[in-house]
C-alpha atoms as a PDB file:
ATOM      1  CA  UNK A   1      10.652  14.763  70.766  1.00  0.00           C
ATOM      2  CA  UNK A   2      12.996  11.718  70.531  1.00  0.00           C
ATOM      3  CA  UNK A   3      16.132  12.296  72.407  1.00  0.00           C
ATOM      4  CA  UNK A   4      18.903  12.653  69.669  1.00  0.00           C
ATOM      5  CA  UNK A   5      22.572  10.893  69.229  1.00  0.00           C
ATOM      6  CA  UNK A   6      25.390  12.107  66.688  1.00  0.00           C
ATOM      7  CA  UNK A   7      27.456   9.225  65.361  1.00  0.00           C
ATOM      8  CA  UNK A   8      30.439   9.461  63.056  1.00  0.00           C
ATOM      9  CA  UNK A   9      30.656   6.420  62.078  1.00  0.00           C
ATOM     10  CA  UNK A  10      32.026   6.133  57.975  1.00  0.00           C
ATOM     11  CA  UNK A  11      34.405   3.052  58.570  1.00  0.00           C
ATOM     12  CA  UNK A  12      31.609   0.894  59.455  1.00  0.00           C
ATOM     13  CA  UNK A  13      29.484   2.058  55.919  1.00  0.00           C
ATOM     14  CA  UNK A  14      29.989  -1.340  54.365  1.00  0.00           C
ATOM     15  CA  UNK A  15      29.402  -3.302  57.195  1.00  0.00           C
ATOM     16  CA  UNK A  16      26.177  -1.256  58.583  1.00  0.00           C
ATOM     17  CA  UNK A  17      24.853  -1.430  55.041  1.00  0.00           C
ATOM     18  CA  UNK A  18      25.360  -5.577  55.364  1.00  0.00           C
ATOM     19  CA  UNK A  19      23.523  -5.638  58.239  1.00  0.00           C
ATOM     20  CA  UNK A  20      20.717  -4.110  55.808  1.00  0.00           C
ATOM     21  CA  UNK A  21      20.770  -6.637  53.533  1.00  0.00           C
ATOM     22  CA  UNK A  22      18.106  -9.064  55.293  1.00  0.00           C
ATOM     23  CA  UNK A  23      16.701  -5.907  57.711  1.00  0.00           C
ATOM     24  CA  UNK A  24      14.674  -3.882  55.141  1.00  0.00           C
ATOM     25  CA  UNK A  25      11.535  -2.796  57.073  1.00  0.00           C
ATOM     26  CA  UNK A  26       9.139   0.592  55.714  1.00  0.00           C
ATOM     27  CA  UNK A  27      11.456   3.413  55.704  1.00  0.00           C
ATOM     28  CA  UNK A  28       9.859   6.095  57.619  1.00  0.00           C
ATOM     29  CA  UNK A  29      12.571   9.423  56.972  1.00  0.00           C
ATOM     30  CA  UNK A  30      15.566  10.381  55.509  1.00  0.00           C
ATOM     31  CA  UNK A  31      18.051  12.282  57.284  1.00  0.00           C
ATOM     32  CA  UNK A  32      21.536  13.648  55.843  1.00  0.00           C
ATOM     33  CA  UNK A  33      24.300  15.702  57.825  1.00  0.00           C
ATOM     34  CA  UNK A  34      27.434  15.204  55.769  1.00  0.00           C
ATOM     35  CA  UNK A  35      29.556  12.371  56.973  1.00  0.00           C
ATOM     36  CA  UNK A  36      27.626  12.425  60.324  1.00  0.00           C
ATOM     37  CA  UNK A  37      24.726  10.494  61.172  1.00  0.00           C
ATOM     38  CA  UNK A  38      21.447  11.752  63.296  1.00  0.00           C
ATOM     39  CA  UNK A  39      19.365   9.374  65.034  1.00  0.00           C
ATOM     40  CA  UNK A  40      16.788   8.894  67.312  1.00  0.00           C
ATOM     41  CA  UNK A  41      18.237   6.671  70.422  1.00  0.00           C
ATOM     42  CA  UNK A  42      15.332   3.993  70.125  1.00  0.00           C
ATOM     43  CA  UNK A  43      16.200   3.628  66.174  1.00  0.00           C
ATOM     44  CA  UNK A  44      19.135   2.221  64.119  1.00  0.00           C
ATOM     45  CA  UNK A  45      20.152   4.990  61.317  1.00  0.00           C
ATOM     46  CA  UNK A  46      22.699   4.159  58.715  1.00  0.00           C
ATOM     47  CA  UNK A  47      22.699   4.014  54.711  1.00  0.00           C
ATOM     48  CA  UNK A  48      26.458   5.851  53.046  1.00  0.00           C
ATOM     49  CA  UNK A  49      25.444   9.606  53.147  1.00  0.00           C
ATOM     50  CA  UNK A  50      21.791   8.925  54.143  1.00  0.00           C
ATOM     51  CA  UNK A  51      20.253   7.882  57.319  1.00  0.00           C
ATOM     52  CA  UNK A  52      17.061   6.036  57.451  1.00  0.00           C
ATOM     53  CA  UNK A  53      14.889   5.193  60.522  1.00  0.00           C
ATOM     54  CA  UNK A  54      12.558   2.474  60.856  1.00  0.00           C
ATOM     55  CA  UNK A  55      10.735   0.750  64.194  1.00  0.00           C
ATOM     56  CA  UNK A  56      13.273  -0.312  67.173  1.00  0.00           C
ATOM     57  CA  UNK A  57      11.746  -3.725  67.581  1.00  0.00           C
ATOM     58  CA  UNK A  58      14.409  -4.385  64.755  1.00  0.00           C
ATOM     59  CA  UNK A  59      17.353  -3.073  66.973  1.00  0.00           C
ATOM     60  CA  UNK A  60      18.568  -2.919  70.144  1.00  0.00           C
ATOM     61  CA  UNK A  61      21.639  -0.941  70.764  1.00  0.00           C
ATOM     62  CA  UNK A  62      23.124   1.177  67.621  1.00  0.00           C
ATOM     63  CA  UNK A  63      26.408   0.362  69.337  1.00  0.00           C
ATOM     64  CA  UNK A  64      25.710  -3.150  68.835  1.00  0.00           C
ATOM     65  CA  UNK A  65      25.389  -3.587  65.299  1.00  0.00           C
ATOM     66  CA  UNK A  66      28.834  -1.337  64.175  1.00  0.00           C
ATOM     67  CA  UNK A  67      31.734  -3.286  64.380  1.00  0.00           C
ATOM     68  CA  UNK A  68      34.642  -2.344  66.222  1.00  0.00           C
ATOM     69  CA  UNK A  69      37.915  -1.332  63.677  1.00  0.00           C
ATOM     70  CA  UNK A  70      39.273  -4.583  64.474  1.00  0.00           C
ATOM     71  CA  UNK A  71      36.706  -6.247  63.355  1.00  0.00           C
ATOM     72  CA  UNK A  72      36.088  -4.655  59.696  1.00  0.00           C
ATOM     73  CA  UNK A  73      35.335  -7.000  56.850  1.00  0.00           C
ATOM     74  CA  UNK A  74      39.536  -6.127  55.217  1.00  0.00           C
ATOM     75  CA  UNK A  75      41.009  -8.081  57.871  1.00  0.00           C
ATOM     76  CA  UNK A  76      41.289 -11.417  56.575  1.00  0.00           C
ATOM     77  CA  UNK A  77      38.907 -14.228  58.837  1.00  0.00           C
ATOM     78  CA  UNK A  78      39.835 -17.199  60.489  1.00  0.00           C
ATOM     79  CA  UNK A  79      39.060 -20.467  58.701  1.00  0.00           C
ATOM     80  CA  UNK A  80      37.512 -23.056  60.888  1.00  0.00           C
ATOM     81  CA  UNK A  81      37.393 -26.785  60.936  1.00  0.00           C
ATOM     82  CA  UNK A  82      35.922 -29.688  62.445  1.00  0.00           C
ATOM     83  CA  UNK A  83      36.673 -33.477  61.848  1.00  0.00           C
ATOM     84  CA  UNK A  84      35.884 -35.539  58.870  1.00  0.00           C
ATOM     85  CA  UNK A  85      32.839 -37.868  60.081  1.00  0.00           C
ATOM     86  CA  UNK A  86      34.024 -40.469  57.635  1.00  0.00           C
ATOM     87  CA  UNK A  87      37.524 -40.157  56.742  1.00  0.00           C
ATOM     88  CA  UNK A  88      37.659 -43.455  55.275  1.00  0.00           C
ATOM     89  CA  UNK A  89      35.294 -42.396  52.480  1.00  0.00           C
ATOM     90  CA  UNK A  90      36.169 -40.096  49.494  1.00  0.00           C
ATOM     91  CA  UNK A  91      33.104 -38.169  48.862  1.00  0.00           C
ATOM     92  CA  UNK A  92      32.535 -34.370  47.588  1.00  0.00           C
ATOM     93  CA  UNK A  93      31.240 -31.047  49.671  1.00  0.00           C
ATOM     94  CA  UNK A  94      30.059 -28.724  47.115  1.00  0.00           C
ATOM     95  CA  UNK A  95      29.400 -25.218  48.493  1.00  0.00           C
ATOM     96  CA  UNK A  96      27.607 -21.981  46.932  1.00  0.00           C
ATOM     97  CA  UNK A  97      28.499 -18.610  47.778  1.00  0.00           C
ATOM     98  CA  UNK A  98      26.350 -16.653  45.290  1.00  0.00           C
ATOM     99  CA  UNK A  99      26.560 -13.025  46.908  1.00  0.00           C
ATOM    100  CA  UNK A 100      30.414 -12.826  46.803  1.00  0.00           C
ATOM    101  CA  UNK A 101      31.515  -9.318  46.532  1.00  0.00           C
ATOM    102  CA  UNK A 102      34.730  -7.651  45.681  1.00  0.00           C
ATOM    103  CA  UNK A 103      36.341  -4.447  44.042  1.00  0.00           C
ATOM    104  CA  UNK A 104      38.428  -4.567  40.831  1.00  0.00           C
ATOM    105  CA  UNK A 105      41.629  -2.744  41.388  1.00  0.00           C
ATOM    106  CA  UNK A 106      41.784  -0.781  38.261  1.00  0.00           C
ATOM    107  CA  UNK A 107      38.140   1.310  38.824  1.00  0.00           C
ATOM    108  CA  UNK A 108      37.469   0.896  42.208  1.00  0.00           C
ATOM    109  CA  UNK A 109      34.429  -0.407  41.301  1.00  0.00           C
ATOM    110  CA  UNK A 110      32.569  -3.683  43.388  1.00  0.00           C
ATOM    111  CA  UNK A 111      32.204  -6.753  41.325  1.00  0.00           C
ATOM    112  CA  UNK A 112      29.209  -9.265  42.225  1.00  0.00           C
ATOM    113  CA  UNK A 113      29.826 -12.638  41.108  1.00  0.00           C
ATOM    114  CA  UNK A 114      29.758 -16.670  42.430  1.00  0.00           C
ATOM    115  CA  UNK A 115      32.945 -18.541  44.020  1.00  0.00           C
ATOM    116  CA  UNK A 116      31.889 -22.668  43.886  1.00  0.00           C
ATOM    117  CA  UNK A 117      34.007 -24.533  46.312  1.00  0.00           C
ATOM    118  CA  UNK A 118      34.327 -28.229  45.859  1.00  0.00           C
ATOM    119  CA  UNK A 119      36.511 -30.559  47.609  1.00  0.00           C
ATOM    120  CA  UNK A 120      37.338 -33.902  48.919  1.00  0.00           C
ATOM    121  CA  UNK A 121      37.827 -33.805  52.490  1.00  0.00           C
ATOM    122  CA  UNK A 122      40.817 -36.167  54.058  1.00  0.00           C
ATOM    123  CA  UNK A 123      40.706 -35.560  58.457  1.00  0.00           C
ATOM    124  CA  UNK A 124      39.025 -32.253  58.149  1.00  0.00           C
ATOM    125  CA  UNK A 125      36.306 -30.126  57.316  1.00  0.00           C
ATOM    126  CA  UNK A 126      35.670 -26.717  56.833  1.00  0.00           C
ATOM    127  CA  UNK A 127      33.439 -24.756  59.097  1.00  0.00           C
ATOM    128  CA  UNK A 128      30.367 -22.699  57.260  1.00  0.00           C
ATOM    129  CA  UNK A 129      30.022 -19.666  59.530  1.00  0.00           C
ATOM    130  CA  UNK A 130      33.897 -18.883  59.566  1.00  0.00           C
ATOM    131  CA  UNK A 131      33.859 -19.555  55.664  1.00  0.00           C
ATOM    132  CA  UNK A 132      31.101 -16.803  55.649  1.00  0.00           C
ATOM    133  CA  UNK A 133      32.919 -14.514  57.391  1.00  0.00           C
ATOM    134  CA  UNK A 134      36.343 -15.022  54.943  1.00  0.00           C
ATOM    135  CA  UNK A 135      34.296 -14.469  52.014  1.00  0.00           C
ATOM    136  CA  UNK A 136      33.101 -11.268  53.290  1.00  0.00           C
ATOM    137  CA  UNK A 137      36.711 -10.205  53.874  1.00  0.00           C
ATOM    138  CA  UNK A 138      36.943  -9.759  50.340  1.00  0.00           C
ATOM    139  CA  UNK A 139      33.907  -7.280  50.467  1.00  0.00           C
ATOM    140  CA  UNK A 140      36.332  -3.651  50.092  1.00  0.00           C
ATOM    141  CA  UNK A 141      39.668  -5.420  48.899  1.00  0.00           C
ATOM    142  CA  UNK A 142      40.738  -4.333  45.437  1.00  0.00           C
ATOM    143  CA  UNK A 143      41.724  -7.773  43.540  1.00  0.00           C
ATOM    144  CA  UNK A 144      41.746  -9.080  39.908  1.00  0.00           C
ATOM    145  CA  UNK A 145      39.443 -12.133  39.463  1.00  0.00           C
ATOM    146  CA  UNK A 146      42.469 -14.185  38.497  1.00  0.00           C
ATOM    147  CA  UNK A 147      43.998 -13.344  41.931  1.00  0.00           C
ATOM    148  CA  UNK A 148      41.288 -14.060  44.223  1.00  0.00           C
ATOM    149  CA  UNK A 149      40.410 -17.942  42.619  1.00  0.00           C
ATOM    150  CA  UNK A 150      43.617 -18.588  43.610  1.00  0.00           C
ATOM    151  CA  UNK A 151      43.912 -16.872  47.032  1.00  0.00           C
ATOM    152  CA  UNK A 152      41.039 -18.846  48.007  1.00  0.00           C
ATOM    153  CA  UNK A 153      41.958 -22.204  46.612  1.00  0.00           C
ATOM    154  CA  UNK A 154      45.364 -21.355  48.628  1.00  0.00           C
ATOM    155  CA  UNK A 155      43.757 -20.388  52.245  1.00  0.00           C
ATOM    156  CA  UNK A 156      41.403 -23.398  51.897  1.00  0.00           C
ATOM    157  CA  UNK A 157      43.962 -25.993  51.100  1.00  0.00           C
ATOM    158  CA  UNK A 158      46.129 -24.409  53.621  1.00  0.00           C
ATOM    159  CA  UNK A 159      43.726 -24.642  56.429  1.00  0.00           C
ATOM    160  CA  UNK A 160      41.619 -28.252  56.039  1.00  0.00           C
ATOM    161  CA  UNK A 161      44.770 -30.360  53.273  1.00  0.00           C
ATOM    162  CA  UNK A 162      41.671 -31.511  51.341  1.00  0.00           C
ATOM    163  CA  UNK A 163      42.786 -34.809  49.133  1.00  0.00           C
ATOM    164  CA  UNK A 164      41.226 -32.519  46.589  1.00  0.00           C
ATOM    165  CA  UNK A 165      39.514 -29.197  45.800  1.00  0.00           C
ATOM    166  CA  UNK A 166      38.713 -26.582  43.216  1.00  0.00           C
ATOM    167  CA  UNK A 167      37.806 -23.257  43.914  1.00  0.00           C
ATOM    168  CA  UNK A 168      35.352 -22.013  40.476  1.00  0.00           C
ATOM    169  CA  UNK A 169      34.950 -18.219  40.173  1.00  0.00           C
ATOM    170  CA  UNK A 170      32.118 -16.714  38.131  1.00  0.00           C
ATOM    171  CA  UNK A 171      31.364 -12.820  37.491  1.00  0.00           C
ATOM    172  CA  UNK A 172      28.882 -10.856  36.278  1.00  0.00           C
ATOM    173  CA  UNK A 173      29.277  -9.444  33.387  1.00  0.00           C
ATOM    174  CA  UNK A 174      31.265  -5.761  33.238  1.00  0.00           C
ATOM    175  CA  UNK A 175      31.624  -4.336  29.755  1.00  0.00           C
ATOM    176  CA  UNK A 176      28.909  -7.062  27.628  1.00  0.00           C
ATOM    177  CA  UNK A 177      32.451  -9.582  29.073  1.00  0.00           C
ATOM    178  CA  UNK A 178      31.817 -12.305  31.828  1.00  0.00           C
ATOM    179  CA  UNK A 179      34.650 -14.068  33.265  1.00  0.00           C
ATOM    180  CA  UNK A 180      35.074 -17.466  34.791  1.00  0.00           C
ATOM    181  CA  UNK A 181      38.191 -18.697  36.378  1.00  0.00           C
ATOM    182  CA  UNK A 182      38.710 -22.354  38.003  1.00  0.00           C
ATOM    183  CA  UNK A 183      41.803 -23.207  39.795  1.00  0.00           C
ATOM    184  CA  UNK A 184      42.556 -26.927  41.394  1.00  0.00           C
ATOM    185  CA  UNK A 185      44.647 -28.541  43.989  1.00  0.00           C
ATOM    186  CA  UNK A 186      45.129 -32.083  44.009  1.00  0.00           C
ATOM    187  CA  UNK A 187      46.949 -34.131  47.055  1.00  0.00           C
ATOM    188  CA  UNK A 188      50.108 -36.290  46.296  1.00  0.00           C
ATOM    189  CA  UNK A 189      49.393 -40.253  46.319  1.00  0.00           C
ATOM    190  CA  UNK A 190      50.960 -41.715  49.152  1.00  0.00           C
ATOM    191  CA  UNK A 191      53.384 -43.542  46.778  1.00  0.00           C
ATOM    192  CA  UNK A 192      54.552 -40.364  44.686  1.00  0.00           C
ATOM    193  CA  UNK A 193      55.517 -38.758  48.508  1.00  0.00           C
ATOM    194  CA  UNK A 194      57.328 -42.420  49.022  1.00  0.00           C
ATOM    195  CA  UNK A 195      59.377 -41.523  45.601  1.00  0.00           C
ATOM    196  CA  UNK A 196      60.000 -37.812  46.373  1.00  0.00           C
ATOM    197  CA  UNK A 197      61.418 -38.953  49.479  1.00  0.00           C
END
């Protein structure tokens, strides 16, 4: 018989269950111990109140797919940049996150929806794989739809001054109701800074 481990492990739930999302091999058990999870060393067992084992050629080290605390999805990610390739052009990045998740406030329910980002970069550009990892930081935070377009729109502009952008929101629908919010930034003209000045 396998040699067994006991993990406690509920505050990395949502991100273990993440790491599921493109890892979905032939379950082979199901094992439940209350908040507690049993698993063989050689397999990776995880699924909120449930464990489930599948073949270790999918896994490693258990200990190196559950984040540490400081790492959990509610701490808000670092945007990263990198520099305009042709800053003397006005052209438009659109980019699709269609698996954004958060939770309304008022149920404590998640809600699955779309955030479109497009924008007008001036010296910089905004890097994918830390954008990915933002997005995701709204994954357990409790926040109206209204709120978030515009948190987003705010971080972005803050972190690459775009010459434009708008940040598009779009839910599925809760109640027979679907929501869509769009919020925009636009840059001041060199010549409306000259007159504010």
């Amino acid at each position: 018989m396998a040699d067994i481990s006991v993990l406690n492990i509920p505050e990395a739930i949502p991100e273990c269950n993440a790491f599921l999302t493109g890892n979905r091999p032939a379950l082979r058990h199901f094992i439940k111990k209350g908040p507690y999870f049993i698993t063989p060393l050689e397999n990776l067992l995880f699924l909120t109140g449930l464990a489930l084992t599948w073949s270790s050629d999918y896994t490693t080290n258990i200990k190196d797919k559950i984040p540490e605390k400081s790492q959990t999805m509610n701490e808000q990610a670092k945007i990263e940049l990198f520099d305009n390739p042709r800053p003397q052009r006005d052209y438009c990045i659109t980019i699709r996150c269609p698996e954004f998740t958060s939770v309304c406030p008022r149920t404590g329910q998640p809600d699955f929806g779309q955030i479109i980002i497009e924008y007008c970069p001036d010296k910089s550009c905004i890097e994918l794989k830390s954008l990915k990892f933002y997005m995701q930081s709204y994954r357990n935070k409790g926040i109206f739809y209204e709120a978030l377009t515009n948190d987003i729109l705010d971080d972005l502009v803050g972190a690459c001054r775009p010459r434009w952008m708008k940040v598009t929101s779009r839910f599925r629908p809760r109640g027979g109701i679907t929501t869509e919010i769009v919020a925009e930034y636009k840059a001041a003209s060199p010549e409306a800074k000259r007159n504010k000045s």
